[in-house]
Protein backbone atom coordinates (compact mmCIF):
# COMPACT_ATOMS: atom_id res chain seq x y z
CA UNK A 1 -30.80 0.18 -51.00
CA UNK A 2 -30.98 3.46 -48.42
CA UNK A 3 -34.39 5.20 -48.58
CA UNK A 4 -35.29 8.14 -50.17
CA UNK A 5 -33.06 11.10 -48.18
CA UNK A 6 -34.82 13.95 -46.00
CA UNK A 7 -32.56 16.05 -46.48
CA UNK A 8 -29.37 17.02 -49.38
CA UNK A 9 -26.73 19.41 -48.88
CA UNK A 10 -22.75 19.70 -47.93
CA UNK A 11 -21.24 18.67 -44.54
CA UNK A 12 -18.44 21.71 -44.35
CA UNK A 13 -15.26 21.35 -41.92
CA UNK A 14 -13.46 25.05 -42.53
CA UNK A 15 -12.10 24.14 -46.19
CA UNK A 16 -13.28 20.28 -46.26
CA UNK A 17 -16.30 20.04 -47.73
CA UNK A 18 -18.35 17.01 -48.74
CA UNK A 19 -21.86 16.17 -50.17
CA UNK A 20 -24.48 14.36 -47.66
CA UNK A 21 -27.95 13.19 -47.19
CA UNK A 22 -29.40 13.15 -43.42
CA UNK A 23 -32.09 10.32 -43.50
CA UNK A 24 -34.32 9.97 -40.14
CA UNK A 25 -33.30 7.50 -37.49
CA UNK A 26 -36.57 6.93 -36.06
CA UNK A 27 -40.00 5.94 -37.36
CA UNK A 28 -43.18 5.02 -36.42
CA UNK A 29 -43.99 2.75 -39.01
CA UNK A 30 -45.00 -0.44 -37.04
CA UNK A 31 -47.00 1.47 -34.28
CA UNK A 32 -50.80 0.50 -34.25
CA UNK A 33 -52.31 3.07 -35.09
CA UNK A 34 -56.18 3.68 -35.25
CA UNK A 35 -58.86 6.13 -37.32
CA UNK A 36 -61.61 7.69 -36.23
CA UNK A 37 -65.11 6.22 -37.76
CA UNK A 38 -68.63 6.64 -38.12
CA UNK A 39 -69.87 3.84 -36.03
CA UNK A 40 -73.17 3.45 -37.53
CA UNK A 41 -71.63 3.09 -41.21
CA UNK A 42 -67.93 2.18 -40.39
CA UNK A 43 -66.70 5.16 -42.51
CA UNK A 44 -63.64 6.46 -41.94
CA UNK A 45 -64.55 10.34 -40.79
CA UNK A 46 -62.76 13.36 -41.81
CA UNK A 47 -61.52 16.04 -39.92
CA UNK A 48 -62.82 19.85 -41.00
CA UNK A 49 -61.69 23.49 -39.85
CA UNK A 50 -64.51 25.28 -38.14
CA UNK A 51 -64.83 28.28 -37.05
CA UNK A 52 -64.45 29.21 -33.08
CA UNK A 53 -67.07 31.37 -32.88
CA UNK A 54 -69.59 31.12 -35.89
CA UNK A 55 -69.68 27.22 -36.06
CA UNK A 56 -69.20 27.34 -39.81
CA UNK A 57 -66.87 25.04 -41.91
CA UNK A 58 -63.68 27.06 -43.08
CA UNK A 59 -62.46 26.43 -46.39
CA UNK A 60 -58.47 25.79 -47.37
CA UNK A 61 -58.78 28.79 -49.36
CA UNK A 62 -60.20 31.33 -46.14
CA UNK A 63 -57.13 29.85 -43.84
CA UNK A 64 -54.76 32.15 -42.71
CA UNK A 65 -52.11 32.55 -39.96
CA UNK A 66 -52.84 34.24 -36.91
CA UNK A 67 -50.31 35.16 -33.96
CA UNK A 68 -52.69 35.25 -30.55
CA UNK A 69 -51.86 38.92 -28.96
CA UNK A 70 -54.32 38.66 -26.33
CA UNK A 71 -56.97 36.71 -25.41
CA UNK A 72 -59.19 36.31 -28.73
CA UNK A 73 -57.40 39.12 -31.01
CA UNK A 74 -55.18 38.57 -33.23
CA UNK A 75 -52.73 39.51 -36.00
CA UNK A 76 -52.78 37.99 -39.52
CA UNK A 77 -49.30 37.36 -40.73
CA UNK A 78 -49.13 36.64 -44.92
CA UNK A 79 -47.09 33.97 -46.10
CA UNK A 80 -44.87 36.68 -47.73
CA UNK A 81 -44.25 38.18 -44.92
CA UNK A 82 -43.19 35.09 -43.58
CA UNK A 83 -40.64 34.57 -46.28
CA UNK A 84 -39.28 37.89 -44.81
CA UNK A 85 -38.13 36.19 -41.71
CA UNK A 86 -37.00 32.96 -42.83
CA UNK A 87 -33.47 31.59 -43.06
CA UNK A 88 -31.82 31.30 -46.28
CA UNK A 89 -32.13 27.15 -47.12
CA UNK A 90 -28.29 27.27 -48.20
CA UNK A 91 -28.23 23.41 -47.30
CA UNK A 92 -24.95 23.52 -45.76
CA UNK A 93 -24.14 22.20 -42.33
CA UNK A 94 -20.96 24.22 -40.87
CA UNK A 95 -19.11 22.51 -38.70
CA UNK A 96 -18.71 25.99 -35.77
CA UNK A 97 -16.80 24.07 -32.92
CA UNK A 98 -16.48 20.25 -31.29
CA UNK A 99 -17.14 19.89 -27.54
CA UNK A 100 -16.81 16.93 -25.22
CA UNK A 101 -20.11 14.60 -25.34
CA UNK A 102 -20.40 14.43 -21.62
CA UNK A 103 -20.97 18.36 -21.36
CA UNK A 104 -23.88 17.91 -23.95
CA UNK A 105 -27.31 17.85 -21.31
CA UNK A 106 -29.65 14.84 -22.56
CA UNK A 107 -32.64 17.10 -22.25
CA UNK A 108 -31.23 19.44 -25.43
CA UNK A 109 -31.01 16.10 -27.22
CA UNK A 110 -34.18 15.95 -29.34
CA UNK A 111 -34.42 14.42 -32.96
CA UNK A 112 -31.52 12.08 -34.44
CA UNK A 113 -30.27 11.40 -38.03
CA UNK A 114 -28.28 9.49 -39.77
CA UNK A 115 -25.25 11.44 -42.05
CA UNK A 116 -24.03 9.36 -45.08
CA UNK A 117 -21.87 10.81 -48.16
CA UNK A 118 -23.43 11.63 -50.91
CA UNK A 119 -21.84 9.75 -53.63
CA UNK A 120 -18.43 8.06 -54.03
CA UNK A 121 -16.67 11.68 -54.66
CA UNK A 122 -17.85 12.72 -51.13
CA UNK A 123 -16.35 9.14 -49.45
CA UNK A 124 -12.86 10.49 -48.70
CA UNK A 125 -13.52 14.23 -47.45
CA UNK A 126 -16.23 12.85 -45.22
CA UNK A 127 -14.24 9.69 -43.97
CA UNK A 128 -11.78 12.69 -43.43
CA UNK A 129 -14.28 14.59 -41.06
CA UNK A 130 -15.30 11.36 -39.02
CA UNK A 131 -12.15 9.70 -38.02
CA UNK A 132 -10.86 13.06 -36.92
CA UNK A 133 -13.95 12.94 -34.36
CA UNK A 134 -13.06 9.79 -33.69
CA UNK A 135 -9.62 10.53 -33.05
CA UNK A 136 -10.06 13.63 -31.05
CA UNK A 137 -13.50 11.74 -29.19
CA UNK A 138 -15.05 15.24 -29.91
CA UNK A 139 -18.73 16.05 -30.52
CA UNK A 140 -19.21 18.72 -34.00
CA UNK A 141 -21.85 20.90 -33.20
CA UNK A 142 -23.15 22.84 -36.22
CA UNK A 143 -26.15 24.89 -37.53
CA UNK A 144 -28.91 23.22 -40.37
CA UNK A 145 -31.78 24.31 -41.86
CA UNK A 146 -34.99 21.91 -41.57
CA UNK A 147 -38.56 22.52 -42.71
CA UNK A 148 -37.77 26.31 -42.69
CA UNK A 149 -36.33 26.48 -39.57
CA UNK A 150 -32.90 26.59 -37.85
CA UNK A 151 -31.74 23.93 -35.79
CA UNK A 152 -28.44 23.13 -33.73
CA UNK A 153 -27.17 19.63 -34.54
CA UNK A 154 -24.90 18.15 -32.78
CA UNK A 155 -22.67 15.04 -34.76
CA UNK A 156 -20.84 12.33 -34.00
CA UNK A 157 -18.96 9.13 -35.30
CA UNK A 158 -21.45 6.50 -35.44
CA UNK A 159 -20.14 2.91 -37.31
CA UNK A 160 -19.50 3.85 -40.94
CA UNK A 161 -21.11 7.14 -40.74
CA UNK A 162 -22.22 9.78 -38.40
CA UNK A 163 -24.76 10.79 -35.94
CA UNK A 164 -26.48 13.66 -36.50
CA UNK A 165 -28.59 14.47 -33.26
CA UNK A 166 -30.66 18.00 -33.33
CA UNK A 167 -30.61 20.43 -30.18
CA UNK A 168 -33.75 22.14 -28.65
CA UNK A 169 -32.96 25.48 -27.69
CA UNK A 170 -32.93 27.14 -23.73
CA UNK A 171 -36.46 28.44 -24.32
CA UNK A 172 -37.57 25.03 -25.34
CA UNK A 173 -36.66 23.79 -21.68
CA UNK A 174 -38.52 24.17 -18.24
CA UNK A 175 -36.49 25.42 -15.30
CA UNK A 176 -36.37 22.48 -13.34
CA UNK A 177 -36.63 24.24 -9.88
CA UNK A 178 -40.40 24.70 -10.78
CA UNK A 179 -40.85 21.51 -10.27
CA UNK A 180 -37.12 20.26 -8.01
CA UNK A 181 -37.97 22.93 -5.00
CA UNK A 182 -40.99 21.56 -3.21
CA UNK A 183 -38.70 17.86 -2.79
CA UNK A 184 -38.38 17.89 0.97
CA UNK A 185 -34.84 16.81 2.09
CA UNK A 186 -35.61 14.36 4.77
CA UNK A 187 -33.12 12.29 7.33
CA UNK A 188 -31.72 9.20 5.91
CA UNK A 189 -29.73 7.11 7.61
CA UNK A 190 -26.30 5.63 6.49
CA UNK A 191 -28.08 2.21 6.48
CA UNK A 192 -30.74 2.68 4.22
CA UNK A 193 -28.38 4.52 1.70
CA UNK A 194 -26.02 1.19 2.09
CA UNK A 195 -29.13 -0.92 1.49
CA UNK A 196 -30.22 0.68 -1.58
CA UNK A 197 -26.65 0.26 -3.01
CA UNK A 198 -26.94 -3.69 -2.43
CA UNK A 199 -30.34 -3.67 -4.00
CA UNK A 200 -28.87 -1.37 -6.85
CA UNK A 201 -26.07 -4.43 -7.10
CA UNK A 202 -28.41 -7.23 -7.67
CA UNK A 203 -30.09 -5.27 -10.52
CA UNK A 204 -26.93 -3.92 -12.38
CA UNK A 205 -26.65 -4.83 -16.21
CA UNK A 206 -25.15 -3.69 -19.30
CA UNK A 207 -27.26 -0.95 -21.69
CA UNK A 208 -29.41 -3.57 -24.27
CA UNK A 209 -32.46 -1.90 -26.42
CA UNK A 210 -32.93 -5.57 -27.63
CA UNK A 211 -34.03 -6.63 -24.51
CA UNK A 212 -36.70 -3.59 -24.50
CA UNK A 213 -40.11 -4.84 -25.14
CA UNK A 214 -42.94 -2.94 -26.14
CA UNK A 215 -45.75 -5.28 -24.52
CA UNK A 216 -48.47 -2.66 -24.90
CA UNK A 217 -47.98 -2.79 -28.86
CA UNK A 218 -48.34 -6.08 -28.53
CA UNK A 219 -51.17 -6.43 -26.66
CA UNK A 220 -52.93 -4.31 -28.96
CA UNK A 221 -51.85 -6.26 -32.09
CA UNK A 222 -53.38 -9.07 -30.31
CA UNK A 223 -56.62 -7.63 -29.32
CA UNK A 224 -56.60 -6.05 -33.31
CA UNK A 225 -56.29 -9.92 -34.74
CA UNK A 226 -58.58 -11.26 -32.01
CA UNK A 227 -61.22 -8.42 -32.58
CA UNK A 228 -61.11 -8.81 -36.36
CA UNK A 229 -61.90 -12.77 -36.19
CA UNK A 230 -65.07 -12.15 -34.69
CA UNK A 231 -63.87 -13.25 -31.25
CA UNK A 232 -64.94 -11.68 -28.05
CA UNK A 233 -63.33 -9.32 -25.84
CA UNK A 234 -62.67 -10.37 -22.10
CA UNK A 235 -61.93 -7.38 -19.78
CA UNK A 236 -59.27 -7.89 -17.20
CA UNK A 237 -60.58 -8.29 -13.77
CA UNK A 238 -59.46 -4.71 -12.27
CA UNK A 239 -56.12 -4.86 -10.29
CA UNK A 240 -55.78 -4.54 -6.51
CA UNK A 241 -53.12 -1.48 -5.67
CA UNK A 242 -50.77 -2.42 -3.32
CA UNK A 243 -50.95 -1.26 0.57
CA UNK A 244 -49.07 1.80 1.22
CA UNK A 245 -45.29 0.93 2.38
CA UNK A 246 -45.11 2.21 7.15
CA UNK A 247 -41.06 1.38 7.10
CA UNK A 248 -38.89 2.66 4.41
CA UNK A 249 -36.19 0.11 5.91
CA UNK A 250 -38.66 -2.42 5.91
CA UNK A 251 -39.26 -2.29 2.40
CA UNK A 252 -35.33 -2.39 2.03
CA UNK A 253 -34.99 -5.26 3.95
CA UNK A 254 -37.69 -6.53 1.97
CA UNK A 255 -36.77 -5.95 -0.90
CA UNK A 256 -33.12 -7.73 -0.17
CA UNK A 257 -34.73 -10.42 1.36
CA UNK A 258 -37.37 -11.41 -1.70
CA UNK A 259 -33.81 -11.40 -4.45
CA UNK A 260 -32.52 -14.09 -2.40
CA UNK A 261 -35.08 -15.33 -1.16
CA UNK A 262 -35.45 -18.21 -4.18
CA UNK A 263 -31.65 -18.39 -3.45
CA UNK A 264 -31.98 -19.13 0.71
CA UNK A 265 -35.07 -21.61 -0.32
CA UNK A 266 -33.14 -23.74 -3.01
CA UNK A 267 -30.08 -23.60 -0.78
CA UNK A 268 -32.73 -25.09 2.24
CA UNK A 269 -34.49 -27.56 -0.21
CA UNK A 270 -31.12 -28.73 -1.57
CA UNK A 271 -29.59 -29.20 2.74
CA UNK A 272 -33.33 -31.15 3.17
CA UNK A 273 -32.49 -33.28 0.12
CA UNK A 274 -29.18 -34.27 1.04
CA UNK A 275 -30.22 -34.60 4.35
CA UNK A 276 -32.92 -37.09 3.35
CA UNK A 277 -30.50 -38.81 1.28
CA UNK A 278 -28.00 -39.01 3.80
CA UNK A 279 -30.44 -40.81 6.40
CA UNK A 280 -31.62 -43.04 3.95
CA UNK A 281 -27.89 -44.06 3.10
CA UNK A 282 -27.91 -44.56 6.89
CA UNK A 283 -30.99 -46.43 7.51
CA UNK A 284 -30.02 -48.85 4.44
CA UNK A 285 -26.49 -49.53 6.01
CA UNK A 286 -28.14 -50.30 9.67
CA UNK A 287 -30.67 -52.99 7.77
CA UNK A 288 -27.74 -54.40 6.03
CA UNK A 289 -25.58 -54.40 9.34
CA UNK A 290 -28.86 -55.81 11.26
CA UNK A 291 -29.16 -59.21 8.63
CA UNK A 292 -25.38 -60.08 8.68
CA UNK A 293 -25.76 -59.56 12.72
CA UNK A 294 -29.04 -62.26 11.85
C-alpha cells in the first residue's frame, strides 16, 4: 500500500487530462538524528523565540512577518496581505512544452517526486501521457503549485510511472565565474593528460547507488548502541596528513604504478614459484639420475 500522497490534483496534456498524486522520492527517515538536552537532568530542551534586542520570550500570538529593508528596520507584512500575492492552488500541472533531457543543467535539478494515477479511471489517459515521452525520449516541463509557491517541474518516464523532478529558478543559482575565474590555466604536458586517461581506465565502472555506502551513519549507529550499553568511548588516535605531492608526473606515475603494482608482484611471486618448482623438479631428476649411475 503507497503512502499517504503530498500532493492531489490533474496531470493536463492540452485536452488529456488525468487525476494524480505526487508522493516524495526522498526521505530522511533512517538518518540518526539527535536532540538537544539538559545535561544535568537529561531533558529534552525546547527551543523559544526571543527577542533580538530586549531578551524577552516572544509569544506565538506577538509573531509576525517582517521583510529586512535595511539593516535593523523593517516592514510588517499581514498574512492577508500575503494571500494577495499568492498563486491560485488550482492543483493542476500543465504540461507547457517537452525538451531534450541532456539540455536540462543538473544544478536546476532540485527536489524529485514520484507521479502515479489517481485511481483506475486516470490509468489510461496517464499511460497515454508517459509512453508518448517515452516514445518521443522528451522531458515535459510544466508549472505546480507546492506549499504556496510556484515551482517548475520537469517529468519524465520513470518504470510504471513518472518522474517528477522540481526546477530552482536563475536567481536561485550562483554565477559560477565568481568562483571559476581565479583557476590559473597552467602548462600541461601531452603526457600527463595521457596518464590521467590510463588512471581514469583502471577506475571506470558502471553508475550503482547500491554500492554507495553511508559509513558515517553507520559509525554513528554504532557509537549510539555502544554508548547506550554503558560501554566506553575510545577516541581515534588523530590521523597523520599526507606530505604535500613536488612532481605532478610523479604522482601519475605513482599512481599507475601502485594499480598494478599487486598485479607486477603476484606476476613475480608466481615466476619465483614456478621457478622454485622447476629447480626442484631438476634437482629430484639429477638424484634419481645420480643412484641409477650408483
Amino acid at each position: 500500500m503507497a503512502p499517504r500522497a503530498y500532493w492531489k490534483g490533474t496531470l493536463k496534456l492540452s485536452l488529456v487530462s488525468c487525476p494524480v498524486v505526487l508522493y516524495p522520492a526522498t526521505t530522511a527517515a533512517e538518518k540518526t538524528r539527535f536532540h538537544m538536552i539538559n545535561r544535568d537532568t537529561g531533558n529534552r530542551l525546547k527551543q523559544q523565540m526571543v527577542d533580538a534586542e530586549t531578551g524577552d520570550v516572544v509569544e506565538s500570538d506577538q509573531k509576525g512577518r517582517g521583510y529586512e529593508l535595511r539593516k535593523g528596520k523593517y516592514v510588517e507584512i499581514e498574512p492577508e496581505e500575503l494571500e494577495a500575492v499568492q498563486i491560485e492552488s488550482n492543483h493542476t500541472i500543465d504540461i507547457e512544452s517537452f525538451v531534450p533531457s541532456e539540455e536540462i543543467d543538473q544544478r536546476y535539478l532540485n527536489h524529485p517526486y514520484y507521479i502515479a494515477p489517481e485511481g483506475k479511471a486516470a490509468a489510461d489517459a496517464f499511460a497515454v501521457i508517459r509512453d508518448a515521452m517515452k516514445d518521443q525520449d522528451r522531458v515535459a516541463l510544466a508549472k505546480i503549485v507546492l506549499t504556496n509557491r510556484e515551482h517548475i517541474i520537469a517529468i519524465e518516464p520513470l518504470g510504471k510511472g513518472l518522474l517528477g523532478t522540481t526546477l530552482r529558478f536563475p536567481y536561485e543559482l550562483r554565477d559560477e565565474d565568481e568562483f571559476f575565474d581565479d583557476i590559473k590555466s597552467p602548462k600541461i604536458t601531452k603526457d600527463m593528460v595521457e596518464l590521467a586517461g590510463h588512471i581514469l581506465h583502471t577506475k571506470a565502472a558502471h553508475f550503482d547507488p547500491s554500492k554507495f555506502k553511508d559509513e558515517y551513519e553507520t559509525a554513528l549507529k554504532a557509537l549510539v548502541k555502544r554508548k547506550a550499553s554503558g560501554k566506553t568511548i575510545e577516541l581515534p588516535e588523530p590521523e597523520e596528513r599526507p606530505s604535500n605531492v613536488i612532481s605532478l608526473m610523479d604522482a601519475l606515475k605513482q599512481s599507475l604504478k601502485g594499480r598494478g603494482g599487486k598485479k607486477t608482484a603476484a606476476k613475480s611471486h608466481a615466476r619465483r614459484a614456478t621457478g622454485g618448482r622447476r629447480a626442484a623438479k631438476k634437482t629430484q631428476r639429477s638424484t634419481v639420475r645420480h643412484r641409477k649411475a650408483g
